[in-house]
Protein backbone atom coordinates (compact mmCIF):
# COMPACT_ATOMS: atom_id res chain seq x y z
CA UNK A 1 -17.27 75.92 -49.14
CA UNK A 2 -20.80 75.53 -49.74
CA UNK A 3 -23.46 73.98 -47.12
CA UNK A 4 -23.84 70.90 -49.20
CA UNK A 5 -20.11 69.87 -48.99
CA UNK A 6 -19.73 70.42 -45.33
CA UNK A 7 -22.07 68.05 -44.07
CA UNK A 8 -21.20 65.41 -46.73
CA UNK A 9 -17.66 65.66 -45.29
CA UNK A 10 -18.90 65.44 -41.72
CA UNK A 11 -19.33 61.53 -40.67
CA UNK A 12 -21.96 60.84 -37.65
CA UNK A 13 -21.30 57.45 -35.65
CA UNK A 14 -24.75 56.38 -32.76
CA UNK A 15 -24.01 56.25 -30.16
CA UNK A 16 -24.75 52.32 -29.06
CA UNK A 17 -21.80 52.33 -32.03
CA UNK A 18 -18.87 53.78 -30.35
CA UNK A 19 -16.36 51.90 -29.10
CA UNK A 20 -15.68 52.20 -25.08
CA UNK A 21 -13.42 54.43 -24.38
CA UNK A 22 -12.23 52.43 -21.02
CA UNK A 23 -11.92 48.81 -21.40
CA UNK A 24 -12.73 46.64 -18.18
CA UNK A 25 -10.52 43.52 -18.01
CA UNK A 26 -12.37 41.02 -16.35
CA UNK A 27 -10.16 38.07 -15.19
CA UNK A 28 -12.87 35.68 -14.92
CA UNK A 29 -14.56 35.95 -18.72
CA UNK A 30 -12.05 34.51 -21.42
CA UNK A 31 -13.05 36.80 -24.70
CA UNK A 32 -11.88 33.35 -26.52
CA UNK A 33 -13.62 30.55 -24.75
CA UNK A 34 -12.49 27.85 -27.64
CA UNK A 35 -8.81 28.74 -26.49
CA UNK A 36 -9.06 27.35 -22.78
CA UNK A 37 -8.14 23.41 -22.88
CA UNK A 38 -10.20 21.34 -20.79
CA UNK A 39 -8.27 18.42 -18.35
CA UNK A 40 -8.04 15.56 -20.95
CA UNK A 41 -10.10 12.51 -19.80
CA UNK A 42 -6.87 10.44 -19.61
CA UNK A 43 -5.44 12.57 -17.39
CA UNK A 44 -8.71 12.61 -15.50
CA UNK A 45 -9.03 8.60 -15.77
CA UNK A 46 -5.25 8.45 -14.81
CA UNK A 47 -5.47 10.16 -11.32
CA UNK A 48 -8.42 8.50 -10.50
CA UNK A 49 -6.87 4.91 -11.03
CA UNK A 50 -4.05 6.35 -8.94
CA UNK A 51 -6.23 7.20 -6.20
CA UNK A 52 -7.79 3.52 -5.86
CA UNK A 53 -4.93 1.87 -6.68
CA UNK A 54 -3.10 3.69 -3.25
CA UNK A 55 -6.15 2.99 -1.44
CA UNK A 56 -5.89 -0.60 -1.75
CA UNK A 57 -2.48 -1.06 -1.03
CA UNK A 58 -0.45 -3.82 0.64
CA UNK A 59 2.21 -3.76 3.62
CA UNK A 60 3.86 -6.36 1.76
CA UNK A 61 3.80 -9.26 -0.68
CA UNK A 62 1.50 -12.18 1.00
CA UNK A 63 -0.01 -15.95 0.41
CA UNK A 64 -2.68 -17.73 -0.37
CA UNK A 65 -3.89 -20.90 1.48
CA UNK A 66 -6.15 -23.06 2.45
CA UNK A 67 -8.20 -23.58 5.89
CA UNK A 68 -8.33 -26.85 7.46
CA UNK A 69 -9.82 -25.98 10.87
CA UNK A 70 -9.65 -25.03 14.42
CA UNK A 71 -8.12 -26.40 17.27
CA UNK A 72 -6.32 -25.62 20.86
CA UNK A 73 -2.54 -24.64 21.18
CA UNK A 74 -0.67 -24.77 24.01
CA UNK A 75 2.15 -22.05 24.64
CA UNK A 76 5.42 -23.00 26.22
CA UNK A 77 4.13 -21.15 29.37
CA UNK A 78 0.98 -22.90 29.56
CA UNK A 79 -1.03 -19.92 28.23
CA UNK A 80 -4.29 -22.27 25.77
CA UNK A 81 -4.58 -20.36 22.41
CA UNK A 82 -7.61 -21.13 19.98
CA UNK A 83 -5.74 -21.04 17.00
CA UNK A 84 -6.77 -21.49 13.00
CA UNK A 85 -4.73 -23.89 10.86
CA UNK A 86 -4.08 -22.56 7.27
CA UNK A 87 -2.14 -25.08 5.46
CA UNK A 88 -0.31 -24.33 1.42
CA UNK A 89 -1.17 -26.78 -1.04
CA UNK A 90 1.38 -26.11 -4.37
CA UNK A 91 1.23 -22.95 -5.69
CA UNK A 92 1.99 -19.72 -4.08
CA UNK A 93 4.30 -18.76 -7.61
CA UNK A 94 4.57 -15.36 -9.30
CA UNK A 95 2.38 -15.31 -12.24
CA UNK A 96 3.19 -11.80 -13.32
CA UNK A 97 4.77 -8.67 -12.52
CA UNK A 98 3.23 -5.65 -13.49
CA UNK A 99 4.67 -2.19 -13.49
CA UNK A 100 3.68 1.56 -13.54
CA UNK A 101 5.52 1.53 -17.43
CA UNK A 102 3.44 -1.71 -18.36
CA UNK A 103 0.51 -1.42 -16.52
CA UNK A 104 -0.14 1.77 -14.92
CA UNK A 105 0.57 0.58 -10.99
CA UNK A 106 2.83 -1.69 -9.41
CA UNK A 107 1.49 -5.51 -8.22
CA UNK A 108 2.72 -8.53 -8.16
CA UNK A 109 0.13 -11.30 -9.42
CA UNK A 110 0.51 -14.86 -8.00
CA UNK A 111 -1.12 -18.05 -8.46
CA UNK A 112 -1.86 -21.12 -5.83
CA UNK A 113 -3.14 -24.87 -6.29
CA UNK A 114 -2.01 -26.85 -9.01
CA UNK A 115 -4.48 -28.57 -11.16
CA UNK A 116 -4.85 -30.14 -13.70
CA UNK A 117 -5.09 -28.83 -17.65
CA UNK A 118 -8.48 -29.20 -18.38
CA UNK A 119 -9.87 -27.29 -15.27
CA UNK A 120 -8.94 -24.20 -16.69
CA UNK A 121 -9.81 -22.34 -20.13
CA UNK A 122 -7.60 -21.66 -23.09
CA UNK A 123 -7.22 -17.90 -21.77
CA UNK A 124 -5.85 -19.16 -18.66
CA UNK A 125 -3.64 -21.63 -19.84
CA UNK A 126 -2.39 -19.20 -22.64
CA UNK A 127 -1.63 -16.58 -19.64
CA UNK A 128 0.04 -19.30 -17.51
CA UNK A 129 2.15 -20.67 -19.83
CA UNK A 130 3.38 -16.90 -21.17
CA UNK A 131 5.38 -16.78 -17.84
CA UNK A 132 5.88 -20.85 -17.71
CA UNK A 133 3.80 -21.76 -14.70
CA UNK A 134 2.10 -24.44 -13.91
CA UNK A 135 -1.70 -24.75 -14.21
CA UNK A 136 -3.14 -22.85 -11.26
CA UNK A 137 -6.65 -22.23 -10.03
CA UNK A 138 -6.12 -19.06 -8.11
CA UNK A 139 -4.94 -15.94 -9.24
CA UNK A 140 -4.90 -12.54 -6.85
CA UNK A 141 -2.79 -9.55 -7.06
CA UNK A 142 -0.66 -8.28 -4.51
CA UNK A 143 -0.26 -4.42 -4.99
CA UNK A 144 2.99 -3.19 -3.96
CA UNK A 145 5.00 0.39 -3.14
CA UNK A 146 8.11 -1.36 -5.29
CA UNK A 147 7.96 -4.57 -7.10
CA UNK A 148 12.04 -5.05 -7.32
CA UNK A 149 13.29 -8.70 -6.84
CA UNK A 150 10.32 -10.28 -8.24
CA UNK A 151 10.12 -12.51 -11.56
CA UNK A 152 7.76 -14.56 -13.34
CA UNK A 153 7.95 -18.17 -12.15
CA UNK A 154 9.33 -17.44 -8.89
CA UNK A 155 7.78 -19.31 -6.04
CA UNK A 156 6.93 -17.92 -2.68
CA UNK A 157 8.19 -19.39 0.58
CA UNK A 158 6.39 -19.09 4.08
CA UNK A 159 9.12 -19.02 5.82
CA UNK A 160 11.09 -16.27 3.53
CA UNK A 161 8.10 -14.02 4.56
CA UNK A 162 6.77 -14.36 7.57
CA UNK A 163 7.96 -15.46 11.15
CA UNK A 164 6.34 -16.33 14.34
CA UNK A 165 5.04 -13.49 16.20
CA UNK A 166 4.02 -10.91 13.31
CA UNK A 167 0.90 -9.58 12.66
CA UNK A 168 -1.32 -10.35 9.64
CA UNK A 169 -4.26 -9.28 7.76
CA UNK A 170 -6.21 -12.71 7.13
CA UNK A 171 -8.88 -12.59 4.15
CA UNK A 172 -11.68 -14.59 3.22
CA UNK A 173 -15.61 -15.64 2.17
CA UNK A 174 -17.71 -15.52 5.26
CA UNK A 175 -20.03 -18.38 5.96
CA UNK A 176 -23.63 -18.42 3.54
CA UNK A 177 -25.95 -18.13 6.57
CA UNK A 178 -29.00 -17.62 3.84
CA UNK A 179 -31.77 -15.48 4.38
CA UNK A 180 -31.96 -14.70 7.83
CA UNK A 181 -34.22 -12.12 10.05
CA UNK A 182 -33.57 -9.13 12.30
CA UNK A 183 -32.44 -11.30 15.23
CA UNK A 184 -29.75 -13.02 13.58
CA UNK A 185 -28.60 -10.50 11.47
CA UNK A 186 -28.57 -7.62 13.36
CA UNK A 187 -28.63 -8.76 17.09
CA UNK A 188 -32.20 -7.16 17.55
CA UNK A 189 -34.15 -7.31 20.43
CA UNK A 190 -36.90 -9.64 20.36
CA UNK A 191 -40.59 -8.51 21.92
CA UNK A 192 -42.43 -9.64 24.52
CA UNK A 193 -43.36 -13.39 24.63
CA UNK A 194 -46.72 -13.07 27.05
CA UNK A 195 -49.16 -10.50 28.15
CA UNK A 196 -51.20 -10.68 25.12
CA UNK A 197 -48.06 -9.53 22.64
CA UNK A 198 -48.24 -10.90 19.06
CA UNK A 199 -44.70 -9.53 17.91
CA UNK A 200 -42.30 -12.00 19.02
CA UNK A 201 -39.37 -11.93 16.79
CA UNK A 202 -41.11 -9.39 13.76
CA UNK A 203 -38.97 -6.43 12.64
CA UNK A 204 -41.01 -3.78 13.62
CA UNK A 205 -41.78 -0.25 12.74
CA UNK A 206 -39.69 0.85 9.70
CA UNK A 207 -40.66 4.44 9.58
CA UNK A 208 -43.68 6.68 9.61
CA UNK A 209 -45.73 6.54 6.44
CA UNK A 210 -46.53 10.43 6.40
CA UNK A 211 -43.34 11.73 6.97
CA UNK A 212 -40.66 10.42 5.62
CA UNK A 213 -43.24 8.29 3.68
CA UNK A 214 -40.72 5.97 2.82
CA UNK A 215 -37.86 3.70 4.34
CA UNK A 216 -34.49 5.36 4.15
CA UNK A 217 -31.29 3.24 2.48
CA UNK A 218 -29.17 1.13 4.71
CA UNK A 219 -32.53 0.52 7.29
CA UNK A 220 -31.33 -2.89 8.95
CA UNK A 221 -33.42 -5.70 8.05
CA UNK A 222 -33.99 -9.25 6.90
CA UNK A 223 -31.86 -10.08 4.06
CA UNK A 224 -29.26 -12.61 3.18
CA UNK A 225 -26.67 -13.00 5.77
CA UNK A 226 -22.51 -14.36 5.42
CA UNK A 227 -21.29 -14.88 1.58
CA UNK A 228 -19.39 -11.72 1.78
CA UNK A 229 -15.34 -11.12 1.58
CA UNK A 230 -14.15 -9.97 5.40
CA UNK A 231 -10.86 -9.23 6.16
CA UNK A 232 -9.40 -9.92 9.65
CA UNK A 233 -6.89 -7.38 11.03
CA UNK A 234 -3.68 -7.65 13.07
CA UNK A 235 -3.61 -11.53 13.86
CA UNK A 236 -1.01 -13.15 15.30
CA UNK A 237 0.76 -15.77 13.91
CA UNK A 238 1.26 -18.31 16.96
CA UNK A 239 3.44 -21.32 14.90
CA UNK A 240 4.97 -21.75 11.93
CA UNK A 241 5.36 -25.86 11.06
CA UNK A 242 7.84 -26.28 7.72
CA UNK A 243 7.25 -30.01 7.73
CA UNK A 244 3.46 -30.05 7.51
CA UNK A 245 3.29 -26.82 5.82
CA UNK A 246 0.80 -24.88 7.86
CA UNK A 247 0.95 -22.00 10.13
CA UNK A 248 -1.18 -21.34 13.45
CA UNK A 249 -3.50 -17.94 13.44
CA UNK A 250 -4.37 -16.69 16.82
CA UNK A 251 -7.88 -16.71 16.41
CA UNK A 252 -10.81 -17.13 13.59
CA UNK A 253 -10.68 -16.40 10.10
CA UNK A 254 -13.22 -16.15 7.76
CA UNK A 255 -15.14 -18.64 5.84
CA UNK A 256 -15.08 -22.66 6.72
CA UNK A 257 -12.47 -25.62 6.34
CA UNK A 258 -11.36 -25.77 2.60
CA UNK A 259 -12.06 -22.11 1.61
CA UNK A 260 -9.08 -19.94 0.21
CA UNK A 261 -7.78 -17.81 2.50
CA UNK A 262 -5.14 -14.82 1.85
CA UNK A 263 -2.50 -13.67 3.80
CA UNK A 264 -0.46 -10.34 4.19
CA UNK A 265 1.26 -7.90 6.44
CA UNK A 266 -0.60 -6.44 9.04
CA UNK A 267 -1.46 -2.92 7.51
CA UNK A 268 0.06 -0.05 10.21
CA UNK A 269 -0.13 3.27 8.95
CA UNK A 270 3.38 5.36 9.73
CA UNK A 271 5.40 1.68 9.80
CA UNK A 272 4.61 -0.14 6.52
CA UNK A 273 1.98 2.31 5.18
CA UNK A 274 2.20 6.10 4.49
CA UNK A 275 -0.14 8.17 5.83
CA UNK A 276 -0.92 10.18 3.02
């Protein structure tokens, strides 16, 4: 064989060529990133509307009513109570029941104080009169661990669902107090009112102007004060009167005489609520 044909038959690979003889597999690096399938974004979406849906929670199924004042109540032992009156105008009727299959989550909607057709808008009226109620100005949801027994048009009783003695969470609009300063709002402490002092009831120092060089979020201030939803825990309901439909709070509520006011079970985590 002559010289020419042996190295025509002899085949040369480089080096940065050659395949690896040992091949690392790394358990972290995907050679085929395209075949990994991200979390959808409904699945995503879903467990976050889970998540705030369990947050906000009820103990139970509650009311809605209306508050007519304050006044002094005397106990069988002699014991005086300042108690809030909360009286039910006509309403209080399920409006609709939504389910996990329907809707995602579990609540039961309901609907207080009749009035009259033209108050409301075609969308309301075309929603109230899908389940057959009556025209109703408010609607609020009640979400609930199981929504079993409930059915459009069904009307809730007082008595059915609460009893002298339990505990409640009462809800509500604070009083507007308008813009207000540091004293009011916050309980400051106002300065000196002789010796020569000019800052009476000012705010104050807010922060250094080097450093930080600005004023952090949440500083206390002057702002507007009241306006704001507040929810009352654990009240006790003191009477229960079926004749003049009201029911006695131990206590103040939010908001002033004629605001709506909502009513549920007393939230206690272990009895009514799960802990996780």
């Amino acid at each position: 064989m002559s010289l020419t044909t042996a190295f025509s038959s002899l085949t040369i690979t480089p080096t940065h060529l050659k395949k690896p003889t040992c091949t690392l597999k790394n358990t972290f690096l995907n050679p085929n990133p395209l075949s990994i399938t991200p979390p959808s974004l409904t699945t995503k979406l879903t467990t976050l509307k889970s998540t705030l849906i369990k947050s906000t929670m009820e103990a139970g199924i509650g009311l809605m009513g209306t508050k007519l004042g304050m006044m002094t109540y005397f106990e069988p032992t002699g014991k005086v109570v300042p108690v809030t009156i909360i009286g039910f105008r006509e309403g209080n009727i399920v409006t609709q029941v939504k389910t996990e299959d329907t809707d995602g989550y579990n609540a039961v909607q309901v609907g207080y104080r009749r009035v009259r057709d033209k108050k409301l808008t075609k969308p309301e009226m075309g929603h109230l009169e899908k389940s057959g109620v009556i025209p109703l100005r408010h609607l609020q949801e009640f979400r609930l661990v199981d929504v079993d027994g409930f059915e459009a048009n069904q009307k809730l009783v007082l008595e059915e669902l609460f009893k002298e003695g339990d505990l409640v969470d009462v809800s509500g609009t604070t009083i507007g107090k308008g813009f207000q300063g540091g004293i009011k709002r916050h309980n400051f402490k106002r300065g000196q009112m002789t010796h020569g002092s000019k800052s009476h009831r000012a705010l104050g120092s807010i922060g250094a102007g080097t450093t930080p060089g600005r004023v952090y979020p949440g500083k206390k201030m002057p702002g507007r004060m009241g306006g704001t939803k507040t929810k009352i825990r654990k009240l006790k309901i003191v009477k229960i009167d079926s004749d003049l439909r009201i029911v006695m709070i131990n206590g103040a509520v939010p908001g002033k005489p004629g605001n709506l006011i909502r009513i549920t079970p007393a939230k206690i985590v272990g009895k009514n609520i799960p802990k996780n």
